[in-house]
Every structure is written in structure tokens, then in C-alpha cells.
Protein backbone atom coordinates (compact mmCIF):
# COMPACT_ATOMS: atom_id res chain seq x y z
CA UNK A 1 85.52 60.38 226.90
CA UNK A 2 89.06 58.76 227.57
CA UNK A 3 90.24 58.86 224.32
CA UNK A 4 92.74 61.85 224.14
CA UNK A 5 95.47 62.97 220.62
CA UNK A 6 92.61 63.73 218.33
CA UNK A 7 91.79 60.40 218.74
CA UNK A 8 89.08 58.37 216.96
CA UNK A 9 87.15 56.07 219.11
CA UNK A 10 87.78 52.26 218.28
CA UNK A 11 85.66 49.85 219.07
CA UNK A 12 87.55 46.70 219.15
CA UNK A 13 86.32 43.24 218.20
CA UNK A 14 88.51 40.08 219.83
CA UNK A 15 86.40 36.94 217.69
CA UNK A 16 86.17 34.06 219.31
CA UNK A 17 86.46 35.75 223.08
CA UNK A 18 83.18 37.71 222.64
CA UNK A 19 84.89 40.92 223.07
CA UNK A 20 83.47 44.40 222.03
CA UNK A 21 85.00 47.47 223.37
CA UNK A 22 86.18 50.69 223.14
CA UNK A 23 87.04 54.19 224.63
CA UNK A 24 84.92 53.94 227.94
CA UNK A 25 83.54 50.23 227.26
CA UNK A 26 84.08 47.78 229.60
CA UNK A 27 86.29 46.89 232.52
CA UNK A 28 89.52 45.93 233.92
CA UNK A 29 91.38 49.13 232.68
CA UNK A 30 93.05 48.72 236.38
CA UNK A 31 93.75 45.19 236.07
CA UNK A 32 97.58 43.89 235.74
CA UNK A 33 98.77 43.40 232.49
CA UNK A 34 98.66 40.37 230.41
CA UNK A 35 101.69 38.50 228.79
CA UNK A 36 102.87 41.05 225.96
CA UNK A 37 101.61 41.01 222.74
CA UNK A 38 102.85 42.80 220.20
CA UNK A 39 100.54 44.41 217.20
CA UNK A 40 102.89 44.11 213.54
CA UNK A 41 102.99 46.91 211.26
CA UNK A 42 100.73 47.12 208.40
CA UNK A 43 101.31 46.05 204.83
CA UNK A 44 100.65 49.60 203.73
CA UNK A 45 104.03 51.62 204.77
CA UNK A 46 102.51 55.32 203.70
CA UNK A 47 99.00 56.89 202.45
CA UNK A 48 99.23 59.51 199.64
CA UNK A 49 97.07 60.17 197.11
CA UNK A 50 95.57 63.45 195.06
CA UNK A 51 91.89 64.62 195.75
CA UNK A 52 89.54 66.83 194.46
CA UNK A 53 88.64 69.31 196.48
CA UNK A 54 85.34 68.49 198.42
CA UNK A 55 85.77 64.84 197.58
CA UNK A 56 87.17 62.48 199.54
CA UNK A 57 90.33 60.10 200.34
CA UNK A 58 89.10 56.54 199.16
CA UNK A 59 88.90 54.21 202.25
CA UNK A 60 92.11 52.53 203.53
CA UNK A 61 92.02 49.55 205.40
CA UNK A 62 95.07 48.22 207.22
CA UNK A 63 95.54 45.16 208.71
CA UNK A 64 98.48 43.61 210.28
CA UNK A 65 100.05 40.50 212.13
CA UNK A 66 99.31 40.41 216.07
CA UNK A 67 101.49 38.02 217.89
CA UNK A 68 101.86 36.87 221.39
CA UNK A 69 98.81 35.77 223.60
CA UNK A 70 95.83 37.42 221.96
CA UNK A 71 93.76 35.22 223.91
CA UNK A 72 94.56 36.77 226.98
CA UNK A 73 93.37 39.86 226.08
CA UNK A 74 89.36 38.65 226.39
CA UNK A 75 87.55 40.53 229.01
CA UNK A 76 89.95 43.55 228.74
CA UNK A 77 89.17 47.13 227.34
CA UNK A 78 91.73 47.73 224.23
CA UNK A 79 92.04 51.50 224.06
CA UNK A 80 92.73 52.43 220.07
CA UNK A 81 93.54 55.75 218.81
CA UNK A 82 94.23 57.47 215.32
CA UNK A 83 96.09 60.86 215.17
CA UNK A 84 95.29 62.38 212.54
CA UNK A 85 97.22 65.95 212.03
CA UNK A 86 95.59 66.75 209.12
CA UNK A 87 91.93 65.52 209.34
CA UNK A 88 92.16 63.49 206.20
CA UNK A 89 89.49 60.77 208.00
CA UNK A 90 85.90 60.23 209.76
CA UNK A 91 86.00 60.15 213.70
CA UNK A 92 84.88 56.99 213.40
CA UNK A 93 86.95 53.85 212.76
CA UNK A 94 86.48 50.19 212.88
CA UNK A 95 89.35 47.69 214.26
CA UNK A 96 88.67 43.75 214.08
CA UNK A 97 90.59 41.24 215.64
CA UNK A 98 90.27 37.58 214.09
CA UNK A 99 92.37 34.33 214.19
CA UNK A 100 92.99 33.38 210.36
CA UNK A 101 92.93 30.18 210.07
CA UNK A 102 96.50 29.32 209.06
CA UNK A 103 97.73 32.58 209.40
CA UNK A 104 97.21 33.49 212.53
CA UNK A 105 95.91 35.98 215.03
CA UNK A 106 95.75 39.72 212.63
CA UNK A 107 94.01 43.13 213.22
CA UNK A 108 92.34 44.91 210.26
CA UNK A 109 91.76 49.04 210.82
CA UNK A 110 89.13 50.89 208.48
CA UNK A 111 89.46 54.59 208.15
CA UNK A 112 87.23 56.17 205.79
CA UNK A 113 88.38 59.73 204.69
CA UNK A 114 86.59 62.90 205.30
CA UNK A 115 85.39 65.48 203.11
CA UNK A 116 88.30 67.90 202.10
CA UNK A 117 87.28 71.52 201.73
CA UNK A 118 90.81 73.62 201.23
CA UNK A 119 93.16 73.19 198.52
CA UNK A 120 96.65 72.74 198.94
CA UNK A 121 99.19 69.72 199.90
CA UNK A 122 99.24 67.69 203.09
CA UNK A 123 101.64 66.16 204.65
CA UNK A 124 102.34 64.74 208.00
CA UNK A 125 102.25 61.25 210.10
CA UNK A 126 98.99 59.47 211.15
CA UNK A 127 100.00 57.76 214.62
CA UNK A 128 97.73 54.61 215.43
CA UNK A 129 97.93 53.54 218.99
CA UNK A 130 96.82 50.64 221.06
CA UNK A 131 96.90 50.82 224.84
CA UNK A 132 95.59 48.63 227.71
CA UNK A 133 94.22 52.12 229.54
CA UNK A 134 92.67 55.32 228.92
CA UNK A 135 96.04 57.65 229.60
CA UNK A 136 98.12 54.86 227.17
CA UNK A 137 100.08 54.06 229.83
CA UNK A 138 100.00 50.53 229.02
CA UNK A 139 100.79 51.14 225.15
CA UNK A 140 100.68 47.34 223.21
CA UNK A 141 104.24 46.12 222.07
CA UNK A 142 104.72 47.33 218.42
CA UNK A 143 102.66 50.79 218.62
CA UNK A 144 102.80 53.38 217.81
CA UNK A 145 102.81 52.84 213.92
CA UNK A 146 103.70 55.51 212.22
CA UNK A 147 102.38 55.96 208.68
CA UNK A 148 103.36 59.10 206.66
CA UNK A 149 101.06 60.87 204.78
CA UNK A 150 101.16 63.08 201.51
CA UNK A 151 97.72 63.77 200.38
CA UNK A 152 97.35 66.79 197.51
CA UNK A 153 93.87 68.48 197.11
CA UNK A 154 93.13 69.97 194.13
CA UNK A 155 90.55 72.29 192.36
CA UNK A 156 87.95 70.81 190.28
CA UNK A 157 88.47 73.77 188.00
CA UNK A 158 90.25 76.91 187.60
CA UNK A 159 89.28 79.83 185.14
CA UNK A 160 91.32 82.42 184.15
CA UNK A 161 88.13 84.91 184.30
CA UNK A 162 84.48 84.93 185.58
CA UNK A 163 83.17 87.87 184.02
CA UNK A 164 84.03 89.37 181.10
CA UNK A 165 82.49 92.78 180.18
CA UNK A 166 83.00 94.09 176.04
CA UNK A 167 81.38 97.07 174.34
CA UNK A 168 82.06 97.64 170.44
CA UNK A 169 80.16 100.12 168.32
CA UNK A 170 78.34 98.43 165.80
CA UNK A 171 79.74 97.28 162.26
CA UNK A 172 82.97 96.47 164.76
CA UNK A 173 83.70 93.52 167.01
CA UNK A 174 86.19 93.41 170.26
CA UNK A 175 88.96 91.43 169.92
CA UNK A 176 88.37 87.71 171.48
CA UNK A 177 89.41 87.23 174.77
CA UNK A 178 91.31 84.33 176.13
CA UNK A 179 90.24 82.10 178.94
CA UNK A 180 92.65 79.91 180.78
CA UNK A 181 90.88 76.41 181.95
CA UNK A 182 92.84 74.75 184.71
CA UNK A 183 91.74 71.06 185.36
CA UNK A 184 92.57 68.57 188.27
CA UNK A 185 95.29 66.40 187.31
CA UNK A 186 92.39 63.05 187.53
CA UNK A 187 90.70 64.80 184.02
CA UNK A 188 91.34 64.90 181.36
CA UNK A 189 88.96 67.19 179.31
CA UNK A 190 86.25 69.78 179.72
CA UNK A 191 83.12 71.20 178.05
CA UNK A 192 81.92 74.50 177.27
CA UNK A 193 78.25 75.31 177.03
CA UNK A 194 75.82 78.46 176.60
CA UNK A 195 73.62 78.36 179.96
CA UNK A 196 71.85 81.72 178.74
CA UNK A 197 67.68 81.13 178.59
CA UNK A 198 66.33 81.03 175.43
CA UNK A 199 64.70 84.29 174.63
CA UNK A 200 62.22 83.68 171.81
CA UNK A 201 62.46 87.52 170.57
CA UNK A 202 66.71 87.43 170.52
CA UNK A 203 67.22 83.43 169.30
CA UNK A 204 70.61 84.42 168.39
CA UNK A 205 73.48 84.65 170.37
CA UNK A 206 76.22 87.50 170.89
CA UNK A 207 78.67 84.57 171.55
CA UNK A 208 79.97 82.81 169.39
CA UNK A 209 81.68 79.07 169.75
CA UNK A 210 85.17 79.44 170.92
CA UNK A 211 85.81 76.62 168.81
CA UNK A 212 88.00 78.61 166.19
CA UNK A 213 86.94 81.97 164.31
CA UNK A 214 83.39 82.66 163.62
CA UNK A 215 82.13 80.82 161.00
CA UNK A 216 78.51 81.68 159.14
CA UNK A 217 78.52 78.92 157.96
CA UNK A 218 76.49 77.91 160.94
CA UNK A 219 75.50 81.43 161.59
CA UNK A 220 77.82 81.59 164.36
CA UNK A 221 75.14 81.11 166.93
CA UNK A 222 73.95 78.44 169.33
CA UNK A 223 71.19 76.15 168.03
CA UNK A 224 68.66 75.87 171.34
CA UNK A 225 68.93 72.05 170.77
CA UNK A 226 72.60 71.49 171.22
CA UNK A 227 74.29 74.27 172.75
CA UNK A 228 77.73 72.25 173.87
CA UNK A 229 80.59 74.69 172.61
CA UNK A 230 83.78 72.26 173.02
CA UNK A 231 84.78 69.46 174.77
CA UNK A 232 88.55 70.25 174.53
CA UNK A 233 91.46 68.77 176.27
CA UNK A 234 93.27 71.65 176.10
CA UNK A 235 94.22 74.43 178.05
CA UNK A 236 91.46 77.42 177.37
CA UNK A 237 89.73 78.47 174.46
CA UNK A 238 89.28 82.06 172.43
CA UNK A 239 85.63 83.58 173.22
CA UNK A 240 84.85 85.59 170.17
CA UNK A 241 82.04 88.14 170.11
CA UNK A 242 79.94 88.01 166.50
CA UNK A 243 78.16 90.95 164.86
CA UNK A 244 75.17 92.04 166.52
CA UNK A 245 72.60 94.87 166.30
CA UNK A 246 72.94 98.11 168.58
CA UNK A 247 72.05 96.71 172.14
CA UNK A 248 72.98 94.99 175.55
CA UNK A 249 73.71 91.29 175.87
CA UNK A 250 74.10 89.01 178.31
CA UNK A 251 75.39 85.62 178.60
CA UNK A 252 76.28 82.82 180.64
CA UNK A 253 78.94 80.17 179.89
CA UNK A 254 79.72 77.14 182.03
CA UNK A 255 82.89 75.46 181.64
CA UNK A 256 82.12 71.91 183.32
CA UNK A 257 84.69 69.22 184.30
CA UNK A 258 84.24 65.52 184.68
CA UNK A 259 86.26 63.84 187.20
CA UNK A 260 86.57 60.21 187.85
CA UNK A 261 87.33 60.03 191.98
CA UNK A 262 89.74 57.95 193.41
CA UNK A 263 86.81 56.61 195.71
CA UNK A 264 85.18 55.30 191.93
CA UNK A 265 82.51 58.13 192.03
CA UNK A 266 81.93 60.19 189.15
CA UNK A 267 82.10 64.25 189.75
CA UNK A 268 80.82 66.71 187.96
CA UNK A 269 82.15 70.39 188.66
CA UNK A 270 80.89 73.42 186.95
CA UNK A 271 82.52 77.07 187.00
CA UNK A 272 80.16 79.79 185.26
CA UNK A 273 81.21 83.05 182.66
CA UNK A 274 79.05 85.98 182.54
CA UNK A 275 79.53 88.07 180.30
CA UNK A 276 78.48 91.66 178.81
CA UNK A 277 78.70 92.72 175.79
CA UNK A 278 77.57 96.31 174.48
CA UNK A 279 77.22 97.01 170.96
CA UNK A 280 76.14 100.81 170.47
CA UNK A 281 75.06 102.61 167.52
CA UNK A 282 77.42 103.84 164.45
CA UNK A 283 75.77 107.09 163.33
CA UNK A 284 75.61 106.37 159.48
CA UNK A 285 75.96 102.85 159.36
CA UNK A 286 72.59 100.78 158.50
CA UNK A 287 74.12 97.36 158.34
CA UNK A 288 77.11 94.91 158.19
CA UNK A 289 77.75 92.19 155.91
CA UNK A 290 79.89 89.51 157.54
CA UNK A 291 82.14 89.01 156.01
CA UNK A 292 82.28 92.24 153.95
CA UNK A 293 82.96 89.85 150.67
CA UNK A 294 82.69 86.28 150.21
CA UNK A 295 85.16 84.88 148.79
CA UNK A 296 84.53 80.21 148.04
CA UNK A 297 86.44 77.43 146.68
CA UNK A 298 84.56 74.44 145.60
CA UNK A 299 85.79 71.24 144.19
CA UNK A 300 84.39 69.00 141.62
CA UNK A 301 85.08 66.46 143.35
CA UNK A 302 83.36 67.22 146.57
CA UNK A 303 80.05 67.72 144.59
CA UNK A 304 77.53 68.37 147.81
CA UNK A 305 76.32 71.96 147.92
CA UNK A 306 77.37 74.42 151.12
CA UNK A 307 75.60 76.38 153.20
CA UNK A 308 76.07 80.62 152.19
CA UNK A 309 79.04 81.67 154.34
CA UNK A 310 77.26 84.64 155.29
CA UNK A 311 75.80 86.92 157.95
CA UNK A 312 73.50 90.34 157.71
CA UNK A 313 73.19 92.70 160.52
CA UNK A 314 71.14 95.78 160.90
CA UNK A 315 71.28 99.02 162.73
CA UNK A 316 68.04 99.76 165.14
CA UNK A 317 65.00 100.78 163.28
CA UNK A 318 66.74 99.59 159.96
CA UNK A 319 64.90 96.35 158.20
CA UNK A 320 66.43 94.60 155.15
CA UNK A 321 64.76 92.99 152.02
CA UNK A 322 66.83 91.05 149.43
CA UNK A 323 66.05 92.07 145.60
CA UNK A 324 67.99 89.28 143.69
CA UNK A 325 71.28 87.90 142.94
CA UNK A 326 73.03 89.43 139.98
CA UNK A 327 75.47 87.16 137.94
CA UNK A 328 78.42 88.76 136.83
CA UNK A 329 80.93 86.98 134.96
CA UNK A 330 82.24 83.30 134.54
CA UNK A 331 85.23 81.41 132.78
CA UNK A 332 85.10 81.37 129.22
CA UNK A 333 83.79 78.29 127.79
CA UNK A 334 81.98 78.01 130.95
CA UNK A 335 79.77 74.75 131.14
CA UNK A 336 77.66 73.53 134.02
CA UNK A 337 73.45 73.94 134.43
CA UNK A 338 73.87 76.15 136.93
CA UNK A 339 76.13 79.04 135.72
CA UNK A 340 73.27 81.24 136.67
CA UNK A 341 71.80 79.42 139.22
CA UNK A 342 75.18 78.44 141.71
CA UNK A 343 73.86 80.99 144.33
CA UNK A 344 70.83 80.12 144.90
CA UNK A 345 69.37 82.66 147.77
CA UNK A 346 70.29 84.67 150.26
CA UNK A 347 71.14 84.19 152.74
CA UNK A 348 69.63 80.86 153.89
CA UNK A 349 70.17 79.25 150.34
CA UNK A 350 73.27 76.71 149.74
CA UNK A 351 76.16 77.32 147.16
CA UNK A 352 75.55 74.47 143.95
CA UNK A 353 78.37 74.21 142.58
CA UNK A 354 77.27 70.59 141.24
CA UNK A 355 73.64 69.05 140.31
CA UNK A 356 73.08 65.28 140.60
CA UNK A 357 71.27 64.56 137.12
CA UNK A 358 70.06 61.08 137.24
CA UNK A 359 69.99 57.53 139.35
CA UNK A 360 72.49 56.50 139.94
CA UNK A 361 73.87 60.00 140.52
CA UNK A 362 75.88 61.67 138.17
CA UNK A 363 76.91 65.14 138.76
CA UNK A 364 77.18 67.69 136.26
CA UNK A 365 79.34 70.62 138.07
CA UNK A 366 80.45 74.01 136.91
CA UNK A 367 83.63 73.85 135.08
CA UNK A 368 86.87 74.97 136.38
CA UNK A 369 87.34 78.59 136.96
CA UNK A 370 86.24 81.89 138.84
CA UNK A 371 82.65 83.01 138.93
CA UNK A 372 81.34 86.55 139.94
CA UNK A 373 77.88 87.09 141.31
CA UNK A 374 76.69 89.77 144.14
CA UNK A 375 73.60 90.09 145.83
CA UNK A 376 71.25 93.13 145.70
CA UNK A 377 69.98 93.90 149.38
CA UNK A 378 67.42 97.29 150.05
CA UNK A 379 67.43 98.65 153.25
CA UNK A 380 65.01 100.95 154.72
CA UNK A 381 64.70 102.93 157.88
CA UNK A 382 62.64 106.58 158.49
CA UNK A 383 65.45 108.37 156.40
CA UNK A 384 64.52 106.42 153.55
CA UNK A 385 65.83 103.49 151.09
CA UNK A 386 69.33 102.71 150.10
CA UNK A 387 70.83 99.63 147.94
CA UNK A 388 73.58 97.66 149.36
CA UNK A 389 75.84 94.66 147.26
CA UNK A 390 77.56 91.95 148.72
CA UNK A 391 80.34 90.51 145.97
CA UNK A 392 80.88 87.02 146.03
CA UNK A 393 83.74 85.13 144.02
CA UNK A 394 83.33 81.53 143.47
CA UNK A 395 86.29 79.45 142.19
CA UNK A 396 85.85 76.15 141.10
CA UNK A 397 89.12 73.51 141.08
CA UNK A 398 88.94 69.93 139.00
């Protein structure tokens, strides 16, 4: 091959002489030189840009004035090179060489970039030459052009941590642990989501949305059907671990990254979690009530029930049935249907504060004031029965 400088072969194309050539093509490398003609600089003084890393640069094309007599180059071999320091492009390019009508003879030079597979900045000077023979010898007036460079690669995402390993004894959690999400500077958010399999005999999960603290409200689990965490343009998110039973659990979490490439491509990057967490027995301790009391504040005006803010948890071997809801005090002068009827199971069943009574709706709601109800849960295991209470306080505001 005569092309030499980390070159890329060229093939050149003279229009309207018939011309075709490159490194190696045709004759008359030996011939004597034609008239000078001199190649003009590009348009395009520099090529810069940020990547992601194993994307690419998105193509360049430069194309300049060529003046002198072009037409005296037909039947010669035009030896073209690129030198490219840091890789950034294909081995392959494609000049052109066409007379515009009324601007003239011009050169146009496609370089289309290469996949970039390290981090870090680049910078340098790409060198395009244009010779009359193999050795440049016979270098064309006006080359080389020298265009710098300053290309940044970037990760599609960073994480603070990849594995995370917890153990707690049971009726305690571990305190939530913070991960750091780095994203490319072309995003601008990311999602979290539960990749762990759905295990039919453990639905739940161990963790719980970083979103903000755990909340019972939606149990604090994953539903299988939507198990996106956060899409968050932040910079990381609190994992929290939620009550669990005595045992071993593992999880996956996936923070994923969309990233709009500067070649118009869409990329989608995905770093994964796991994560242990151990919870082992409390010797004594049968169950947790999360929290330990509940404590609401309902509004008349905001007259749709809630779900219970509320999560049981047994020990190994221990099982759970709920005996009733006891009613303990209310506001006197209390009025409102439901002043013994506001907590209506456990712990599936909604708060009422306020019952719609006809059409069009009209709501007839608990007056104002603090309510007092707990609910009786038995608990059984092989050393026998025991009765547990969760108090709950209900305050009701105009």
C-alpha cells in the first residue's frame, strides 16, 4: 500500500475527466508535474464535540475551494491522506472533486467517526494531505490543512456502588444507603427499576422505592406491573430497606440512562445494583407493626377515603389473624355516620373519614376533632397465642 502517516486511503473522483483513483490506482505517479493547483482550506476551522463512550463522532464532511488548473489533473493518481492521532474516524474516506457551476472547481472530504471505547479527552491535529506521489513528494499547493481537534468521551453512566450488601435483625431496618448517579453531560435524566424475577411465593420486595421514605401507603413494594422506581434528574437517590421477615434477599436494580447522540441515534445505557440484604431472627419478637402507631390527618374538604398507612410483619413460623378494630374515643359532640365505622379493616381497608350520601354527591364527614381506635391482632406460633394492638389517632381538620 503507498499510503503511509496513518493514512486513510482516498479514492479521488475528478467529474467531468472520468477520473477514479487512489493509493495504488492508476498511473503517471512518475510523470512531471502539472501547472500548480492549490486545494483551499475548509469552511470548518476545528472538530470538537462530546461523545458517549462506545458511540460515535457524527460524520463531518469538509469541502473546500480548489483553484488553478484542475483540469490538468485528469489521468493522474491524486494521493490523499488523513492523519488521524487519535483514531476519532473509519479508515475509509471519500474525496469528490466537482466543478460547481458558478462557483467553481471544490473538493468535498467525508470522514465518518469510529467507535470510541476509552473515556477521557482528546485532543490533537488531524493533517489532510494531497500529493501527486506515493512518498508526498509532490504535496498539492495549500496542504497540509491542519484542523485541531478536541473531542471529550464520556460515560453513559456512573454509579457510586454496584453491590450493596445489608443485614438487620428483624423488627430493625439498616439505615438507607446513598447512591451517586453520574450522567453524560447529552442527558438529562435517568430511571430506576427493580430487574429482580417475580417469585410467586415472596411477591413482595425487600426494596423499597428510593423515591422518599417508605410509605405503606402503597405497601412499600413493587407492583409486578409497573416496577419503574424514579425517573429523576437528579444526582442519586436514597435506597431504603423495608421490614421483612427473618431471611435472605436478593435484588437487582438497574439505573438506565437515555441519551440522545450527536449522530441523532437514540442510546440506551444500563448499569445494574445487586444487592443483599439479611434480616435474621430477634429471639422474642413475633412481629412488627410499621409504623409502630399510626398517627392521620384528614380534611373535610378532601372527602376521598385513603388507603391504611400500614404494614405487618412476622417472625418465621409466626402467622397473624386480625380480631377487630376497637373504637376508643372521639370529640365530644361528635357527628358523622361513621364514628364507628372510619377504619374500616385491616390492613387492606381504606380510612372514611367522609361518606358520599346521595346524587349528586354530598358528603357527610366526621366532624372536626381527634378520634382513637386500635386494632386487635392474635398471633400464634408453637409457643402459643399472644394479642398485639396497633393505636391509631385520627384527626380530622374543617
Amino acid at each position: 500500500m503507498p499510503c503511509t502517516l496513518r493514512s486513510l486511503i482516498v479514492p479521488l473522483a475528478l467529474s467531468l475527466a472520468a477520473l477514479m483513483a487512489g493509493c495504488g490506482g492508476g498511473g503517471g505517479g512518475s510523470d512531471p508535474p502539472p501547472a500548480p493547483v492549490t486545494v483551499g482550506p475548509p469552511a470548518q476551522t476545528s472538530l470538537g464535540g462530546t461523545v458517549i463512550q462506545g458511540s460515535r463522532l457524527a460524520p463531518v464532511l469538509l469541502s473546500g475551494a480548489l483553484t488553478g488548473p484542475v483540469e490538468s489533473l485528469a489521468g493522474r493518481t491524486i494521493f490523499v491522506s488523513v492523519e488521524d492521532p487519535a483514531a476519532l474516524f473509519e479508515p475509509a474516506a471519500f474525496l469528490t472533486v466537482e466543478n460547481v457551476a458558478g462557483a467553481g472547481w471544490r473538493w468535498t472530504l467525508n470522514l465518518n467517526g469510529r467507535t470510541l471505547a476509552d473515556t477521557g479527552r482528546r485532543t490533537g491535529t488531524i493533517r489532510l494531505r494531497a500529493c501527486l506521489d506515493a512518498a508526498c513528494a509532490t504535496p498539492l499547493a495549500g496542504t497540509p490543512i491542519a484542523l485541531p481537534f478536541d473531542v471529550t468521551v464520556e460515560a453513559p453512566v456512573v454509579l457510586s456502588t454496584t453491590r450493596i450488601e445489608r443485614s438487620s435483625a428483624f423488627g430493625t431496618q439498616p439505615a438507607p444507603v446513598r447512591v451517586t448517579v453520574t450522567i453524560p453531560s447529552l442527558s438529562s435524566a435517568w430511571s430506576v427499576r427493580n430487574t429482580t424475577p417475580f417469585d410467586p411465593d415472596r411477591p413482595q420486595r425487600a426494596i423499597v422505592s428510593p423515591t422518599g421514605p417508605f410509605s405503606p401507603v402503597t405497601g412499600g413494594w413493587l407492583s409486578v406491573s409497573d416496577n419503574v422506581l424514579e425517573f429523576n434528574r437528579g444526582t442519586g437517590f436514597d435506597l431504603q430497606f423495608a421490614p421483612a421477615p427473618p431471611g435472605v434477599y436478593r435484588e437487582t436494580l438497574a439505573v438506565v440512562v437515555e441519551t440522545r447522540l450527536p449522530t441523532g441515534e437514540v442510546s440506551f445505557a444500563s448499569r445494574t445494583i445487586d444487592i443483599v440484604y439479611t434480616v435474621t431472627p430477634t429471639p422474642g419478637l413475633r412481629h412488627q407493626f410499621y409504623p409502630a402507631e399510626i398517627t392521620l390527618t384528614r380534611s373535610a374538604a378532601s372527602p376521598l377515603p385513603t388507603p391504611m398507612p400500614s404494614l405487618l410483619v412476622t417472625s418465621t413460623g409466626v402467622t397473624a389473624t386480625v380480631l377487630g378494630i376497637d373504637y376508643l374515643s372521639e370529640p365530644p359532640g361528635a357527628t358523622g355516620f361513621q364514628r364507628t365505622s372510619w377504619l374500616t379493616a385491616y390492613p387492606s381497608g381504606p380510612v372514611v373519614h367522609c361518606i358520599g350520601m346521595s346524587a349528586p354527591v354530598v358528603y357527610d364527614c366526621l366532624s372536626p376533632g381527634v378520634y382513637r381506635a386500635q386494632v386487635r391482632v392474635r398471633l400464634n406460633d408453637a409457643n402459643g397465642f399472644e394479642t398485639v394492638v396497633l393505636p391509631v389517632t385520627l384527626t380530622v381538620t374543617p
